[in-house]
PDB file of N, CA and C in Angstrom:
ATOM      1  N   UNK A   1      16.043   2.375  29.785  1.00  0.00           N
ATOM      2  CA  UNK A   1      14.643   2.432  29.406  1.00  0.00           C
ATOM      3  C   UNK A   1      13.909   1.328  30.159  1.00  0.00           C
ATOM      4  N   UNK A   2      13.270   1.830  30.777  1.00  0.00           N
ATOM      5  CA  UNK A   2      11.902   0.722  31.679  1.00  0.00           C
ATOM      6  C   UNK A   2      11.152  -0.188  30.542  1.00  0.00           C
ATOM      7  N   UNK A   3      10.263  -1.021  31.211  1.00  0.00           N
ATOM      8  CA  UNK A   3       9.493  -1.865  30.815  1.00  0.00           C
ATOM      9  C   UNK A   3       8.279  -1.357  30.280  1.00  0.00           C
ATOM     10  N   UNK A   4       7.716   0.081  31.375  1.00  0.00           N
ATOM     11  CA  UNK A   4       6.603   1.013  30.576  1.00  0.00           C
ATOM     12  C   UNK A   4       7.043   1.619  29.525  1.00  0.00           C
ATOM     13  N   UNK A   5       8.109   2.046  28.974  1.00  0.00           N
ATOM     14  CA  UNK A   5       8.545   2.848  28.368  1.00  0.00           C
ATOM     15  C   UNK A   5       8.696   1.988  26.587  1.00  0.00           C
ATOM     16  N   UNK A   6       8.729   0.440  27.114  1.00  0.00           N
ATOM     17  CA  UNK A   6       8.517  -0.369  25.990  1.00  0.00           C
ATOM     18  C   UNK A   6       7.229  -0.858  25.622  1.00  0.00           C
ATOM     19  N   UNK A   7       6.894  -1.008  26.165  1.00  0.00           N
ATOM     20  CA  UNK A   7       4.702  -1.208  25.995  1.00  0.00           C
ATOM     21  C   UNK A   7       4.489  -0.295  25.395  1.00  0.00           C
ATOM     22  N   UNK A   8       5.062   0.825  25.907  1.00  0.00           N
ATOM     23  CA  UNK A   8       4.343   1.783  25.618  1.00  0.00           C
ATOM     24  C   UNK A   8       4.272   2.431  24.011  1.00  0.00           C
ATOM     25  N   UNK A   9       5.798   1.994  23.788  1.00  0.00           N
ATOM     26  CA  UNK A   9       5.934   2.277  22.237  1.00  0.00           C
ATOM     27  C   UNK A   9       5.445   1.269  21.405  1.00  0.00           C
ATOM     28  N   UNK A  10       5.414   0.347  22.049  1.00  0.00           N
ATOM     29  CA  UNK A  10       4.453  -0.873  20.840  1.00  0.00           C
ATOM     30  C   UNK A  10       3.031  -0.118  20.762  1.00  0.00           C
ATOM     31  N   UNK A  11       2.799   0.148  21.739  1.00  0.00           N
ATOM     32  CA  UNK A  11       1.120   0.600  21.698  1.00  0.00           C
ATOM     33  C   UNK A  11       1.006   1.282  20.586  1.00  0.00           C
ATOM     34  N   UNK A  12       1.946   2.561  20.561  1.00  0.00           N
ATOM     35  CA  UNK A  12       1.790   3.352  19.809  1.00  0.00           C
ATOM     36  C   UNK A  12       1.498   3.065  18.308  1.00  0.00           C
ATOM     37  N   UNK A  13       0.887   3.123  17.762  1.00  0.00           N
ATOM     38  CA  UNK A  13       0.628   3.076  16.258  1.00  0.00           C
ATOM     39  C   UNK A  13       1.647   3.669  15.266  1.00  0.00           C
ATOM     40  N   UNK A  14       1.404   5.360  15.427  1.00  0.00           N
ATOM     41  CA  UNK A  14       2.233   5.908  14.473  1.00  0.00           C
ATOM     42  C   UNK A  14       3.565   6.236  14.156  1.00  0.00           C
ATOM     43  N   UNK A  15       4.570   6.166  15.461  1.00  0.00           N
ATOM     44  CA  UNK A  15       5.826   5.589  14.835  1.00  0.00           C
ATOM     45  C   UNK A  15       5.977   4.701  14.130  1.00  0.00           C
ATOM     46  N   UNK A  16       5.548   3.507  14.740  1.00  0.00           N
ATOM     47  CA  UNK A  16       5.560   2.053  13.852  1.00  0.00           C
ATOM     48  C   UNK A  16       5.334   2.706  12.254  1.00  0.00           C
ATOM     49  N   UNK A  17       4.305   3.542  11.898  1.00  0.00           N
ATOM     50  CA  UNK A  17       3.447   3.434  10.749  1.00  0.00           C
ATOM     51  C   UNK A  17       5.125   4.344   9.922  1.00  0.00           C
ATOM     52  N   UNK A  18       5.176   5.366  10.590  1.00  0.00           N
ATOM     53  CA  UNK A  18       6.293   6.448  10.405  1.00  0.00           C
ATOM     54  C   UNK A  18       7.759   6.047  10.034  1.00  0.00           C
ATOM     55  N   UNK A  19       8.442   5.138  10.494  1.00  0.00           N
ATOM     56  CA  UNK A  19       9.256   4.363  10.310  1.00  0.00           C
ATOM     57  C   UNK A  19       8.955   3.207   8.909  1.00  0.00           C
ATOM     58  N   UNK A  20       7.971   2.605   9.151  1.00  0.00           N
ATOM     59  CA  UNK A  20       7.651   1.899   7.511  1.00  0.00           C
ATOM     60  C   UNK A  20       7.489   2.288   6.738  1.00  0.00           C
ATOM     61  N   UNK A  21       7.126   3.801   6.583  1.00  0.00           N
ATOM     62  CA  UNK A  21       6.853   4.716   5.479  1.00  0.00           C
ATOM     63  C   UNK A  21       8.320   5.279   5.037  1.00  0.00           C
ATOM     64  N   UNK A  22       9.452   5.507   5.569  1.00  0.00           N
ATOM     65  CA  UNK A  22      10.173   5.927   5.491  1.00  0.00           C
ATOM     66  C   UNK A  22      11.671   4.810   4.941  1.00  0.00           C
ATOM     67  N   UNK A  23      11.009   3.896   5.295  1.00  0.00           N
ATOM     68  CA  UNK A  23      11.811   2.567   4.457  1.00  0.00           C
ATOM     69  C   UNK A  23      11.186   1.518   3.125  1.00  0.00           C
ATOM     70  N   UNK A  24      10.706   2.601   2.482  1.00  0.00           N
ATOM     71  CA  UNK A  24       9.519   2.073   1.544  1.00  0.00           C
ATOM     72  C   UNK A  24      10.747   2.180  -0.196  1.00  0.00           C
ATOM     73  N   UNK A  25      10.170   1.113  -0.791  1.00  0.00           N
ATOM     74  CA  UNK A  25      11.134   1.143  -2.014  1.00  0.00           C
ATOM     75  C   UNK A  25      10.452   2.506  -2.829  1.00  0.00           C
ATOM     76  N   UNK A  26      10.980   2.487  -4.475  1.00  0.00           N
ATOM     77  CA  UNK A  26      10.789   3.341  -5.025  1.00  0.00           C
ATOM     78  C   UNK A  26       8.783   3.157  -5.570  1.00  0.00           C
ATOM     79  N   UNK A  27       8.523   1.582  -5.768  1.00  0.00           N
ATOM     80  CA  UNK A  27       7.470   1.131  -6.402  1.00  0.00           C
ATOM     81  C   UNK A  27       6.464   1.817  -5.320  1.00  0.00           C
ATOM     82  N   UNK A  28       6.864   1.184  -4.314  1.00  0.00           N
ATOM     83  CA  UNK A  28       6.111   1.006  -3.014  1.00  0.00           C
ATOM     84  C   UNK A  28       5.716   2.668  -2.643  1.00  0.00           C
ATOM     85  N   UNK A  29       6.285   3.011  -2.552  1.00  0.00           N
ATOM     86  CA  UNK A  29       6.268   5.035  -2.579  1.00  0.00           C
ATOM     87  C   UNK A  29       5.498   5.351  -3.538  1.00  0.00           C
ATOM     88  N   UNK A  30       5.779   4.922  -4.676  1.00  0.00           N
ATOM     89  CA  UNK A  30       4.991   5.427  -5.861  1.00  0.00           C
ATOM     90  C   UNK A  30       3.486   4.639  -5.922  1.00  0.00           C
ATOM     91  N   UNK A  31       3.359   3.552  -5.273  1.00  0.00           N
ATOM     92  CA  UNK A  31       1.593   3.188  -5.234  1.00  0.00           C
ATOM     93  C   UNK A  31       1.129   4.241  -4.345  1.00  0.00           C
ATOM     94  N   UNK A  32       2.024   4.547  -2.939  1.00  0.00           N
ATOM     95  CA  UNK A  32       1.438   5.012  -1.672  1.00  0.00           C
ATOM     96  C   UNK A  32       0.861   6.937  -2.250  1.00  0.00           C
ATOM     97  N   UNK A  33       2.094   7.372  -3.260  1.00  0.00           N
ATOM     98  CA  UNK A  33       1.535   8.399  -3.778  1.00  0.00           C
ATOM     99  C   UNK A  33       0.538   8.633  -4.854  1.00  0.00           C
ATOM    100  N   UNK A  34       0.588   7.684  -5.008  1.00  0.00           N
ATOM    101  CA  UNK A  34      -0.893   7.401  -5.987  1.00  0.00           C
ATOM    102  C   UNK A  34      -1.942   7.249  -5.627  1.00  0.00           C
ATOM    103  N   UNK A  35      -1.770   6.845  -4.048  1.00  0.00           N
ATOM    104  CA  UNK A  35      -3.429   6.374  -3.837  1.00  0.00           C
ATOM    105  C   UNK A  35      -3.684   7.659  -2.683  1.00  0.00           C
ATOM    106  N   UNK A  36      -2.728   8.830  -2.540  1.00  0.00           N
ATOM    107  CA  UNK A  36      -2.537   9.669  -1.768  1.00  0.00           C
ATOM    108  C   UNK A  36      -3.177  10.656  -2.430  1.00  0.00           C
ATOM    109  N   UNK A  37      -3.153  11.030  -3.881  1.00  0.00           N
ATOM    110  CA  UNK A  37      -3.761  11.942  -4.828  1.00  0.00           C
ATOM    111  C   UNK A  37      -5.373  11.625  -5.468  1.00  0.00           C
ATOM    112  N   UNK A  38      -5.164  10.297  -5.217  1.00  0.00           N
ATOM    113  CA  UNK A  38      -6.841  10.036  -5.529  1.00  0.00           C
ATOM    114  C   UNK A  38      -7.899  10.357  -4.262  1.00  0.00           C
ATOM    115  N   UNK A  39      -8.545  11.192  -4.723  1.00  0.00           N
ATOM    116  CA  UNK A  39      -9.830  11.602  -3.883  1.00  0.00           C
ATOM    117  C   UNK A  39     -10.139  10.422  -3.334  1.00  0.00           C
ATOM    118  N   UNK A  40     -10.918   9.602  -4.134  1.00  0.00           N
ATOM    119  CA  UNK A  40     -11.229   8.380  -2.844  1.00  0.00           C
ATOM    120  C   UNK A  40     -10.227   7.286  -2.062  1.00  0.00           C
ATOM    121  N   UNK A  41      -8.897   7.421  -2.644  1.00  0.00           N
ATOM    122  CA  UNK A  41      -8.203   6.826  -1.798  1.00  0.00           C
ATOM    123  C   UNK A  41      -8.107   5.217  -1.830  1.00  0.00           C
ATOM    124  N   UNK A  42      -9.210   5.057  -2.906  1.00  0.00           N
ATOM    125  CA  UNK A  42      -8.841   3.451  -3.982  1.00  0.00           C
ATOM    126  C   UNK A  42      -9.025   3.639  -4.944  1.00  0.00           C
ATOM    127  N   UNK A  43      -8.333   2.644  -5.952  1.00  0.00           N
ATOM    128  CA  UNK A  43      -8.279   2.478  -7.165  1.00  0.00           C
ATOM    129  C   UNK A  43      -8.377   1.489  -7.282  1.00  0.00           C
ATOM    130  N   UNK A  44      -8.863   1.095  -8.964  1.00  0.00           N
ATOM    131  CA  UNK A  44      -8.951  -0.495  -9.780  1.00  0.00           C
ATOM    132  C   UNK A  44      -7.213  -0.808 -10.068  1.00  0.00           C
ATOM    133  N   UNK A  45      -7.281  -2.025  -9.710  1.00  0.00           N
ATOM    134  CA  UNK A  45      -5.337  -2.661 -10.102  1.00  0.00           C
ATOM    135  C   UNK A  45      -4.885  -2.366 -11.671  1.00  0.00           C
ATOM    136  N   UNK A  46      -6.322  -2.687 -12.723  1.00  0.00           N
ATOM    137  CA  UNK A  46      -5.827  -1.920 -13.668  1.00  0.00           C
ATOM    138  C   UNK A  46      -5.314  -0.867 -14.253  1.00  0.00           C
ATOM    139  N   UNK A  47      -6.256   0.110 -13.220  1.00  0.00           N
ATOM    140  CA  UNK A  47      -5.995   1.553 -13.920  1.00  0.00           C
ATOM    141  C   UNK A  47      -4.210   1.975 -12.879  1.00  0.00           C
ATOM    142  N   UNK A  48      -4.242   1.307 -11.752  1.00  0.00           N
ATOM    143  CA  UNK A  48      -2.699   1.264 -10.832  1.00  0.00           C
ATOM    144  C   UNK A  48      -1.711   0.997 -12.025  1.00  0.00           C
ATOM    145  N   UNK A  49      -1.746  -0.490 -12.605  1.00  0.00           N
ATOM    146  CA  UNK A  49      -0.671  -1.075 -13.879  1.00  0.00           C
ATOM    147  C   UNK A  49      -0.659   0.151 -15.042  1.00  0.00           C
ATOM    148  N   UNK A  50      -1.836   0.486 -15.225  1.00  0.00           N
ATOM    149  CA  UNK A  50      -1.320   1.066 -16.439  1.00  0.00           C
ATOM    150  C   UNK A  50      -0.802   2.391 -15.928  1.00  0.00           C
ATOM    151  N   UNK A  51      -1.191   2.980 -14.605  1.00  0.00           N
ATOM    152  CA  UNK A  51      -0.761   4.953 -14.585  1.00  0.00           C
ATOM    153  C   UNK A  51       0.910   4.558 -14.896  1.00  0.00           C
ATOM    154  N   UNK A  52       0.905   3.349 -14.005  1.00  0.00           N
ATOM    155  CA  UNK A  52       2.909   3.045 -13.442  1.00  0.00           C
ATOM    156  C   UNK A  52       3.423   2.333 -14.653  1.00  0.00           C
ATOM    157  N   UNK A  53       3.194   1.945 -15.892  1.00  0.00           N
ATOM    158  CA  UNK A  53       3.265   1.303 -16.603  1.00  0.00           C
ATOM    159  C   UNK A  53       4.799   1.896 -17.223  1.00  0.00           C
ATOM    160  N   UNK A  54       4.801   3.038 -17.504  1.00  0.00           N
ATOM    161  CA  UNK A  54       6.171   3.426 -17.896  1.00  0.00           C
ATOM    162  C   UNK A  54       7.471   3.529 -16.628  1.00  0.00           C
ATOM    163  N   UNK A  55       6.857   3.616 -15.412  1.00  0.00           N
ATOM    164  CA  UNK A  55       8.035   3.296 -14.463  1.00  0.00           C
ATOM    165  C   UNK A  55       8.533   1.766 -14.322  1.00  0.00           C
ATOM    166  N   UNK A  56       7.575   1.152 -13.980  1.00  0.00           N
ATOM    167  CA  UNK A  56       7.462   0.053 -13.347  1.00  0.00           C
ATOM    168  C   UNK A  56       7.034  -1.349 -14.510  1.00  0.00           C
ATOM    169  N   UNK A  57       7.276  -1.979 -14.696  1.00  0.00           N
ATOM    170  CA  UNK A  57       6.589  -3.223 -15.042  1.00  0.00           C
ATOM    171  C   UNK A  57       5.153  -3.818 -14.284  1.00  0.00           C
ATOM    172  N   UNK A  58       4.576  -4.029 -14.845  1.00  0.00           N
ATOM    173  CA  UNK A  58       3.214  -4.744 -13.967  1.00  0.00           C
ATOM    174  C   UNK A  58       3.437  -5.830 -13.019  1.00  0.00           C
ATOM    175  N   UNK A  59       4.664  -6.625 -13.028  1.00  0.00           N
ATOM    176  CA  UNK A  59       5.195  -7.904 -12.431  1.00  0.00           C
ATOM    177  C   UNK A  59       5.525  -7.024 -10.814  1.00  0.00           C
ATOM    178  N   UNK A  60       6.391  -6.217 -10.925  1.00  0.00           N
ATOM    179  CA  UNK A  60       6.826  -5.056 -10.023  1.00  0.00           C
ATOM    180  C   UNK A  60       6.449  -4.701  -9.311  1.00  0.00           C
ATOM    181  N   UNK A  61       4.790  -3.989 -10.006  1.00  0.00           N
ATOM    182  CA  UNK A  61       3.635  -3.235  -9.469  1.00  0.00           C
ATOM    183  C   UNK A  61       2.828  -4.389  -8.188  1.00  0.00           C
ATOM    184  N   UNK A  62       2.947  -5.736  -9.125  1.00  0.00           N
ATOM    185  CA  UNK A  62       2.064  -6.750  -8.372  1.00  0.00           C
ATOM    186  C   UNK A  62       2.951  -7.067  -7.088  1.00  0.00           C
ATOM    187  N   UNK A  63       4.004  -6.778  -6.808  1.00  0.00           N
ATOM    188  CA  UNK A  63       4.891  -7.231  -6.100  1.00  0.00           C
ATOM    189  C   UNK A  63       4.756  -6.213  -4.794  1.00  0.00           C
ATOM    190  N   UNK A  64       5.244  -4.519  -5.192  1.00  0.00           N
ATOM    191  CA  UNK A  64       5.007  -3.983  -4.619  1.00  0.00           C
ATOM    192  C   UNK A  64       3.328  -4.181  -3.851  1.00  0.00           C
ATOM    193  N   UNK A  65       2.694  -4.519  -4.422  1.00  0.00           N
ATOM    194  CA  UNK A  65       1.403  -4.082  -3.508  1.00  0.00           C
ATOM    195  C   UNK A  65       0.894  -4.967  -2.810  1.00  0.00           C
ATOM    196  N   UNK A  66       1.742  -6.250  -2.873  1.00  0.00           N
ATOM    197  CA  UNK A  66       1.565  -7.291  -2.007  1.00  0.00           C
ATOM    198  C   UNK A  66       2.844  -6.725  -0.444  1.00  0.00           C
ATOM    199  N   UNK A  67       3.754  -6.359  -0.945  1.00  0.00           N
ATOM    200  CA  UNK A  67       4.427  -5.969   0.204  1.00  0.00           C
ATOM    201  C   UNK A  67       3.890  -4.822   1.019  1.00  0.00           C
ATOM    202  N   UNK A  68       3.129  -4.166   0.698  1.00  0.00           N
ATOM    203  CA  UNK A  68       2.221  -3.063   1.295  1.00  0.00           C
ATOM    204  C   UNK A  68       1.519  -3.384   2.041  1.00  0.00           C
ATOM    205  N   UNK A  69       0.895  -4.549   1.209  1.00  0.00           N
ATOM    206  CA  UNK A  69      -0.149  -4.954   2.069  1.00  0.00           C
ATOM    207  C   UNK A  69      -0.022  -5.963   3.739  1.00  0.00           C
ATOM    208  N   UNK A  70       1.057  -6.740   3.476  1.00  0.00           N
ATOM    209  CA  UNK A  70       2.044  -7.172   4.094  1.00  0.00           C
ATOM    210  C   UNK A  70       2.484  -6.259   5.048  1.00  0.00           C
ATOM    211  N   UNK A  71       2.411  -5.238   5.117  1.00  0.00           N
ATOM    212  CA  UNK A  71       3.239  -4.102   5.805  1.00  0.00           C
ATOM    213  C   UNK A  71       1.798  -3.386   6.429  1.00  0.00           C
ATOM    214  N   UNK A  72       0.354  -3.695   6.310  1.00  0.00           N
ATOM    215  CA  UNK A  72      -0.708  -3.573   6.782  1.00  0.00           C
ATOM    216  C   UNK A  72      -0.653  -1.705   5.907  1.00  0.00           C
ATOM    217  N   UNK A  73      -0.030  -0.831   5.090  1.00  0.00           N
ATOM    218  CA  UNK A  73      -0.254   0.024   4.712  1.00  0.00           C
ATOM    219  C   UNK A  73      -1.749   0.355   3.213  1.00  0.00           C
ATOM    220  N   UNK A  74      -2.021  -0.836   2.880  1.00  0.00           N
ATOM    221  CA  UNK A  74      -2.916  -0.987   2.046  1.00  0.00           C
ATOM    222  C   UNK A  74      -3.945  -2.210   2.197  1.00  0.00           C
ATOM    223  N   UNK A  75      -5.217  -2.131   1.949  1.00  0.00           N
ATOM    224  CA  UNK A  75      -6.238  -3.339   1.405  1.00  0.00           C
ATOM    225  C   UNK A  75      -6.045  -3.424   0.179  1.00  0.00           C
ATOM    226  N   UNK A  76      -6.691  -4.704   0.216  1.00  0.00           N
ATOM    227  CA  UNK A  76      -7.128  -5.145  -1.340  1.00  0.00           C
ATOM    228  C   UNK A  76      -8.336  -6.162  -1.197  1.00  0.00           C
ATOM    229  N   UNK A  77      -8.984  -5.906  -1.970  1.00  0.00           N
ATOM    230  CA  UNK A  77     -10.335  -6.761  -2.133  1.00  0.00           C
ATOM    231  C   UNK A  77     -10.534  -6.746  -3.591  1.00  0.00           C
ATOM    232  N   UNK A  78     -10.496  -8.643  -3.721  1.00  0.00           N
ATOM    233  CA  UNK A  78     -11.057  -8.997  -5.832  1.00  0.00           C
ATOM    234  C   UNK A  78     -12.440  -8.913  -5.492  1.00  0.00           C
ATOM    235  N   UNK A  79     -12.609  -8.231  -6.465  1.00  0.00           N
ATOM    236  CA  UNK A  79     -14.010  -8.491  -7.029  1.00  0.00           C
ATOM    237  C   UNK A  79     -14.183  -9.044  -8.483  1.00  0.00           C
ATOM    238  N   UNK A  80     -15.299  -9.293  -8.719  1.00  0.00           N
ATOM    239  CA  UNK A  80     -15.502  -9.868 -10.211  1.00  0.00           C
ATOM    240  C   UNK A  80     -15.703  -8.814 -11.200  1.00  0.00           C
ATOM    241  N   UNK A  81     -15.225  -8.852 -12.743  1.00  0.00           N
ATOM    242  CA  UNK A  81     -15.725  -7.883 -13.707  1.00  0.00           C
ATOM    243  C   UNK A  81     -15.899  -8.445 -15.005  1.00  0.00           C
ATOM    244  N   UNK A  82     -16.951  -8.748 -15.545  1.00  0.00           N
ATOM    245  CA  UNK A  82     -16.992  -9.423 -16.486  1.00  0.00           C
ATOM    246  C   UNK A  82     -16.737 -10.467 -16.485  1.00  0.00           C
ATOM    247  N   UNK A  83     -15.823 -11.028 -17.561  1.00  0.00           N
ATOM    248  CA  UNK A  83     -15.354 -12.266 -17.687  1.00  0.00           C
ATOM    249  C   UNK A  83     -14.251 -12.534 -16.708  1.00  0.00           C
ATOM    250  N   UNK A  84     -13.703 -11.671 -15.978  1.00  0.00           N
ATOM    251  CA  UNK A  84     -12.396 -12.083 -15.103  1.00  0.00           C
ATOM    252  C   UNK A  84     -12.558 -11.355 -13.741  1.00  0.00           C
ATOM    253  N   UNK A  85     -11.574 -10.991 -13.397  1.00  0.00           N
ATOM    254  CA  UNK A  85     -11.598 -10.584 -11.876  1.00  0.00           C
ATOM    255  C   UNK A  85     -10.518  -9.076 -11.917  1.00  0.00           C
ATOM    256  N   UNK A  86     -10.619  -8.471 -10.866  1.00  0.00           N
ATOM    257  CA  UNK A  86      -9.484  -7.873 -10.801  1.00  0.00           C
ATOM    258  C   UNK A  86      -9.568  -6.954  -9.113  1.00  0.00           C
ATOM    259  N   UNK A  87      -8.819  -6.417  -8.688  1.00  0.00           N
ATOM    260  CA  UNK A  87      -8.462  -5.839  -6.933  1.00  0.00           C
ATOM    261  C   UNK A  87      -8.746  -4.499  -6.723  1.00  0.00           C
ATOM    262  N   UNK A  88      -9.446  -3.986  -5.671  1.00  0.00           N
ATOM    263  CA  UNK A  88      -9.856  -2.865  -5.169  1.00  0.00           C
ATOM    264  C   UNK A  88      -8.397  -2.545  -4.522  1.00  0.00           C
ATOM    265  N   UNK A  89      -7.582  -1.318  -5.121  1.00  0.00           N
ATOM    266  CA  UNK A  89      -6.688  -1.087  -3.760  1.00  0.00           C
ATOM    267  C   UNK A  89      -6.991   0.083  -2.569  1.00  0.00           C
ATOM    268  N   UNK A  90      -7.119  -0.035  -1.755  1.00  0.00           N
ATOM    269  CA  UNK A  90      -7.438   1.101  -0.816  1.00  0.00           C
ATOM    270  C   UNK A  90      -6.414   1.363  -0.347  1.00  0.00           C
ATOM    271  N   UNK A  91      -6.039   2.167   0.154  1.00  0.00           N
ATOM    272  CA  UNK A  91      -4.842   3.024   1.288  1.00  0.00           C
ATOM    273  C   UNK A  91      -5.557   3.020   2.666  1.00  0.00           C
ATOM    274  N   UNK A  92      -5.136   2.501   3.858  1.00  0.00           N
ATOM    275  CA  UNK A  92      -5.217   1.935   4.923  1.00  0.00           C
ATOM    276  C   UNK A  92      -4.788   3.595   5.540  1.00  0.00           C
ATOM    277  N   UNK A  93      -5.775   3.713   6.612  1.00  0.00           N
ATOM    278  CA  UNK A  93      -5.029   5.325   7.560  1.00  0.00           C
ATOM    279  C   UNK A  93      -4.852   5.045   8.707  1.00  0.00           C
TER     280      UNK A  93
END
């Protein structure tokens, strides 16, 4: 394999993306299909904790979606609500 032939696959985006999707835990799968079925494609972190609440623990949930994000497959943005705060999750395309 040449030197173009390696550029060339870094360039590429969607293997990279294709390959991380495919080594994804059980949590991590289960946010990515969650935010796959929602029409807009974000959700509030609360309403995330509670859908997964009987799979997952919330400790879990918070874990997974930091490794996502980490993995550039999701945003997150806090915003304020009331008295506290809480995270926009989006799904990254």
């Amino acid at each position: 394999m040449g030197v173009k032939h390696v550029r060339a696959s870094f360039m590429q985006e969607k293997p990279v993306k294709i390959e991380i999707t495919n080594n994804l835990n059980d949590q991590e799968k289960s946010i990515i299909d969650f935010l796959k079925k929602n029409v807009s494609k974000e959700i509030d972190s609360r309403f995330l904790y509670d859908s997964l609440s009987k799979l997952f623990a919330e400790r879990t949930v918070r874990g997974a979606i930091a490794s996502l994000e980490e993995k550039n497959l999701i945003s997150t943005e806090k915003i304020a609500r009331g008295n506290g705060s809480t995270r926009i999750i989006r799904l990254k395309s």
